[in-house]
C-alpha atoms as a PDB file:
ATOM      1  CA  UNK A   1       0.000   0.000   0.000  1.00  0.00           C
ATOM      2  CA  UNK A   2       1.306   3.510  -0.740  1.00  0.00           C
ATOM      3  CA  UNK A   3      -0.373   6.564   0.924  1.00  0.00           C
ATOM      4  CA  UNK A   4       0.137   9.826  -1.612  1.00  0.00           C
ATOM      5  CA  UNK A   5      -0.425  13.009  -0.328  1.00  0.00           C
ATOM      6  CA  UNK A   6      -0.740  16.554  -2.448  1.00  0.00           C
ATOM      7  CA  UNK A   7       0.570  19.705  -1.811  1.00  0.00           C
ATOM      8  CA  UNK A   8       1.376  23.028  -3.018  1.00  0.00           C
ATOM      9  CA  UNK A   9      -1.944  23.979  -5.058  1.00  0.00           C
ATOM     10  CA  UNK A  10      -3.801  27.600  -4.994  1.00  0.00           C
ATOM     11  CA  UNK A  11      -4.042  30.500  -6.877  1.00  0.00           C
ATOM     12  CA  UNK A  12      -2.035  32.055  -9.265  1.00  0.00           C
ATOM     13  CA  UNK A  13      -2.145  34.650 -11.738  1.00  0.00           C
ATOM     14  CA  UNK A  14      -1.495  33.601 -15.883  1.00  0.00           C
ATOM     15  CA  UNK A  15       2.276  33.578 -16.474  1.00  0.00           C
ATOM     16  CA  UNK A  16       3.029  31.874 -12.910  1.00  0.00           C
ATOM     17  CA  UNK A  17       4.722  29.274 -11.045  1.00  0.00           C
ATOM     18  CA  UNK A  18       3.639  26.864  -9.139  1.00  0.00           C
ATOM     19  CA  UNK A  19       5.291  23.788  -7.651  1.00  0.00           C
ATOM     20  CA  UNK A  20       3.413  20.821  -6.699  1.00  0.00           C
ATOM     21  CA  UNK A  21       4.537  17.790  -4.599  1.00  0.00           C
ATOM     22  CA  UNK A  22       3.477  14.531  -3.341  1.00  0.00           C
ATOM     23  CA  UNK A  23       5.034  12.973  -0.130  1.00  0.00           C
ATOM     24  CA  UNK A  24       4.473   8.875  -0.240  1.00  0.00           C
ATOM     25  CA  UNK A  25       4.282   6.583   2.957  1.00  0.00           C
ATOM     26  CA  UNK A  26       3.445   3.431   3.418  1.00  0.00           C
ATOM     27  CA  UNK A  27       6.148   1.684   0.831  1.00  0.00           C
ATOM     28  CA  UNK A  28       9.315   3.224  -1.582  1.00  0.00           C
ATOM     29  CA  UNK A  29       8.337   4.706  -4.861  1.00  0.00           C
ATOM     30  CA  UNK A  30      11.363   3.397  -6.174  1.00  0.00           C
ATOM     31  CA  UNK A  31       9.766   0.718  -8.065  1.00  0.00           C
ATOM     32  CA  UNK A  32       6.306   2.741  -9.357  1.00  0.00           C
ATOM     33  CA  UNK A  33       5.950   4.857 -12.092  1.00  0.00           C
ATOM     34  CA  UNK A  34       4.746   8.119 -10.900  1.00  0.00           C
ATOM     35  CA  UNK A  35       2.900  10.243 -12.489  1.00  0.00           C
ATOM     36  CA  UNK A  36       0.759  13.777 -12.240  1.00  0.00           C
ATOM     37  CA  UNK A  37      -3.067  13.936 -13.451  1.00  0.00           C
ATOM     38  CA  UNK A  38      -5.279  16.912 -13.443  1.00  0.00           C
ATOM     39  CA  UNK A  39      -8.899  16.815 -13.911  1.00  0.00           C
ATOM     40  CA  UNK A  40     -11.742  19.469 -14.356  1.00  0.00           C
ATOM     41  CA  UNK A  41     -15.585  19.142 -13.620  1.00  0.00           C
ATOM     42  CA  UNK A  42     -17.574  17.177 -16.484  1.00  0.00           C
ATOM     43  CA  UNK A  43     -14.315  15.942 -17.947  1.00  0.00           C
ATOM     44  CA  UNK A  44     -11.942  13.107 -17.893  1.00  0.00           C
ATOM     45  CA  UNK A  45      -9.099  12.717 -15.675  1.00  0.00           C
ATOM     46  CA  UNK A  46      -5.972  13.143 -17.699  1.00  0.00           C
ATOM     47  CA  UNK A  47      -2.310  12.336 -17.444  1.00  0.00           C
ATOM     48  CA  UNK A  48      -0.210  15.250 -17.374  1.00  0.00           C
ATOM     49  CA  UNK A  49       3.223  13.795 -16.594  1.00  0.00           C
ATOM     50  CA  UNK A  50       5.322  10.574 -15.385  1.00  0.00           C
ATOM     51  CA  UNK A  51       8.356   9.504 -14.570  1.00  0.00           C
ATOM     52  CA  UNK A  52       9.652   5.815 -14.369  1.00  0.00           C
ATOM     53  CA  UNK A  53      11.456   4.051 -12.029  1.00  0.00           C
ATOM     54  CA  UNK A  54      14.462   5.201 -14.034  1.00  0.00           C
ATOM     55  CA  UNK A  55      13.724   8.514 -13.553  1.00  0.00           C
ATOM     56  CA  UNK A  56      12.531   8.310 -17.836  1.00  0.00           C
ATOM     57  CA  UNK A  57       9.834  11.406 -18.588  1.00  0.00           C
ATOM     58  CA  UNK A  58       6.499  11.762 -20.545  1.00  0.00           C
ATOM     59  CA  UNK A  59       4.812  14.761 -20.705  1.00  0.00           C
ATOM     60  CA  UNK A  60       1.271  15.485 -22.260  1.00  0.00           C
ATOM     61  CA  UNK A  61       1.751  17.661 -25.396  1.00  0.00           C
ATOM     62  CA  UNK A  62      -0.084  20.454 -23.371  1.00  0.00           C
ATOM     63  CA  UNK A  63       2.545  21.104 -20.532  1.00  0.00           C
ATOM     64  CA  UNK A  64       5.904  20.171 -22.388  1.00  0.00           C
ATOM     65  CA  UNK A  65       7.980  22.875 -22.221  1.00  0.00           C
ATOM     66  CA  UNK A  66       6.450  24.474 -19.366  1.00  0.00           C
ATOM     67  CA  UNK A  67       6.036  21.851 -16.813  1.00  0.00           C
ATOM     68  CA  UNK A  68       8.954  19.405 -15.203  1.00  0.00           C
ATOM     69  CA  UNK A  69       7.895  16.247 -13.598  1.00  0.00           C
ATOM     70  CA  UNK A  70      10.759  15.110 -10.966  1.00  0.00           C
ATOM     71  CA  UNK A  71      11.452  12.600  -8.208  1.00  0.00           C
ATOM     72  CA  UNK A  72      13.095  11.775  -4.783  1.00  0.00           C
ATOM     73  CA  UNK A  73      13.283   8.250  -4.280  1.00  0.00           C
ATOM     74  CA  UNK A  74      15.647   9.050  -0.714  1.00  0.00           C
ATOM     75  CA  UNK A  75      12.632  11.124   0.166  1.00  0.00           C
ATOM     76  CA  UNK A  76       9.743   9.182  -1.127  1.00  0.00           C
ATOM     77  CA  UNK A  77       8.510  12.343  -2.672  1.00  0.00           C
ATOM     78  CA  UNK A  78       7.627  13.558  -6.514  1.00  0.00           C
ATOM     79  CA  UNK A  79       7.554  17.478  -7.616  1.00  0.00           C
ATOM     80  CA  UNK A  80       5.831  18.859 -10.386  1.00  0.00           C
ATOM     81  CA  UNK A  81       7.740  22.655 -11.398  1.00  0.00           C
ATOM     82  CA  UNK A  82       4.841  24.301 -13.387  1.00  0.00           C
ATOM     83  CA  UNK A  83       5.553  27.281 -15.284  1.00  0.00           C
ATOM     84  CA  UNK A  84       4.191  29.827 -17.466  1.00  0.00           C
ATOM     85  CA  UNK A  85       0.942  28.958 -16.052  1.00  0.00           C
ATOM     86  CA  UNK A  86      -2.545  29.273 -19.051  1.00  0.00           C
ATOM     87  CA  UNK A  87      -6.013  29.133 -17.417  1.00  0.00           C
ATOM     88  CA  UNK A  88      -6.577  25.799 -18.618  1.00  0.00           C
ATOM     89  CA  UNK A  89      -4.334  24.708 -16.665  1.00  0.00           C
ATOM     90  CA  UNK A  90      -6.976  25.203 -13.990  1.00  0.00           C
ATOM     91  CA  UNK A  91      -8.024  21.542 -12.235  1.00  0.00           C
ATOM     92  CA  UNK A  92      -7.660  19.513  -9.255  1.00  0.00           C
ATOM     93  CA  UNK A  93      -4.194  17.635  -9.551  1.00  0.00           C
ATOM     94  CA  UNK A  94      -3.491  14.522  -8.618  1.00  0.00           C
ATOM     95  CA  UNK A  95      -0.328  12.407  -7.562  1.00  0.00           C
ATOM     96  CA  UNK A  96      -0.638   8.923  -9.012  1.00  0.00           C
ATOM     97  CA  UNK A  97       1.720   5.592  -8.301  1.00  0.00           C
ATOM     98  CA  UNK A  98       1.697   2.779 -10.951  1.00  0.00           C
ATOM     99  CA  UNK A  99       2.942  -0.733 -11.238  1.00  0.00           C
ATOM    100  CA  UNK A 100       1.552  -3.329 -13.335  1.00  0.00           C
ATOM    101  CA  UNK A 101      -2.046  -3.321 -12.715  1.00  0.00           C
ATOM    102  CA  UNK A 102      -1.709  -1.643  -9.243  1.00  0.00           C
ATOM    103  CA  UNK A 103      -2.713   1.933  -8.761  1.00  0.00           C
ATOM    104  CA  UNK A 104      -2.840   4.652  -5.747  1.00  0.00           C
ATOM    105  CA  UNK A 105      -4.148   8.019  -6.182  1.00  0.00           C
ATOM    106  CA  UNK A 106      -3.511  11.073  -3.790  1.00  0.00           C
ATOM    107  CA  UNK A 107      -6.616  13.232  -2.577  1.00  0.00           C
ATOM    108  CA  UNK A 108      -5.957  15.517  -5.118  1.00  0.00           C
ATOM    109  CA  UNK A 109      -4.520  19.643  -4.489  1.00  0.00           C
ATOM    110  CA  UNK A 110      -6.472  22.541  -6.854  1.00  0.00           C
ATOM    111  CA  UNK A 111      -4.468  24.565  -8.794  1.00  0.00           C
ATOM    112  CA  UNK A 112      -6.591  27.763 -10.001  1.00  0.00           C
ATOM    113  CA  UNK A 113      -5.082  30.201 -13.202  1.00  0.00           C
ATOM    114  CA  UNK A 114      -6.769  32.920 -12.772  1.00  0.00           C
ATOM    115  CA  UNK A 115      -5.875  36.780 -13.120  1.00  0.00           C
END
């Protein structure tokens, strides 16, 4: 079991920062994919970034550039660095943790765009 808990979410105007992160318990993240999802009212949840266990990225075509999925294995945490901030970027993000067919999601942290 892996406990995955958000922080770092709020308001910010277009053009911002913001820097996400997840703290895990429970087990190591060493051996899960981690990831970063972000999902808006009426709509599907959808992957913004991951990271393998060998620290390899993916980003969705909508944050490359701007965002920078990264991870801690010594501190069982993973940081999303979001940058140059749109209003769609608006949504509830959350921290995910993926191996084979096992999942864990965090509560999820809002991140608002908004001037």
């Amino acid at each position: 079991q892996v406990q995955l808990v958000e922080s770092g979410g709020g308001l910010v105007q277009p053009g911002g920062s913001l820097r996400l992160s997840c703290a895990a318990s429970g087990s190591s993240i060493s051996i899960y994919t981690m990831g970063w999802y972000r999902q808006v009212p009426g709509k599907q949840r959808e992957r913004v970034a991951t990271i393998t266990s060998d620290s390899t990225t993916n980003y969705a075509d909508s944050v490359k550039g701007r965002f920078t999925i990264s991870r801690d294995n010594a501190k069982n945490t993973v940081t999303l660095q979001m940058a140059s901030l749109r209003p769609e970027d608006t949504a509830v993000y959350y921290c995910n943790a993926a191996r084979f067919f096992v999942q864990y999601w965090g509560q999820g942290t809002q991140v608002t765009v908004s001037s």
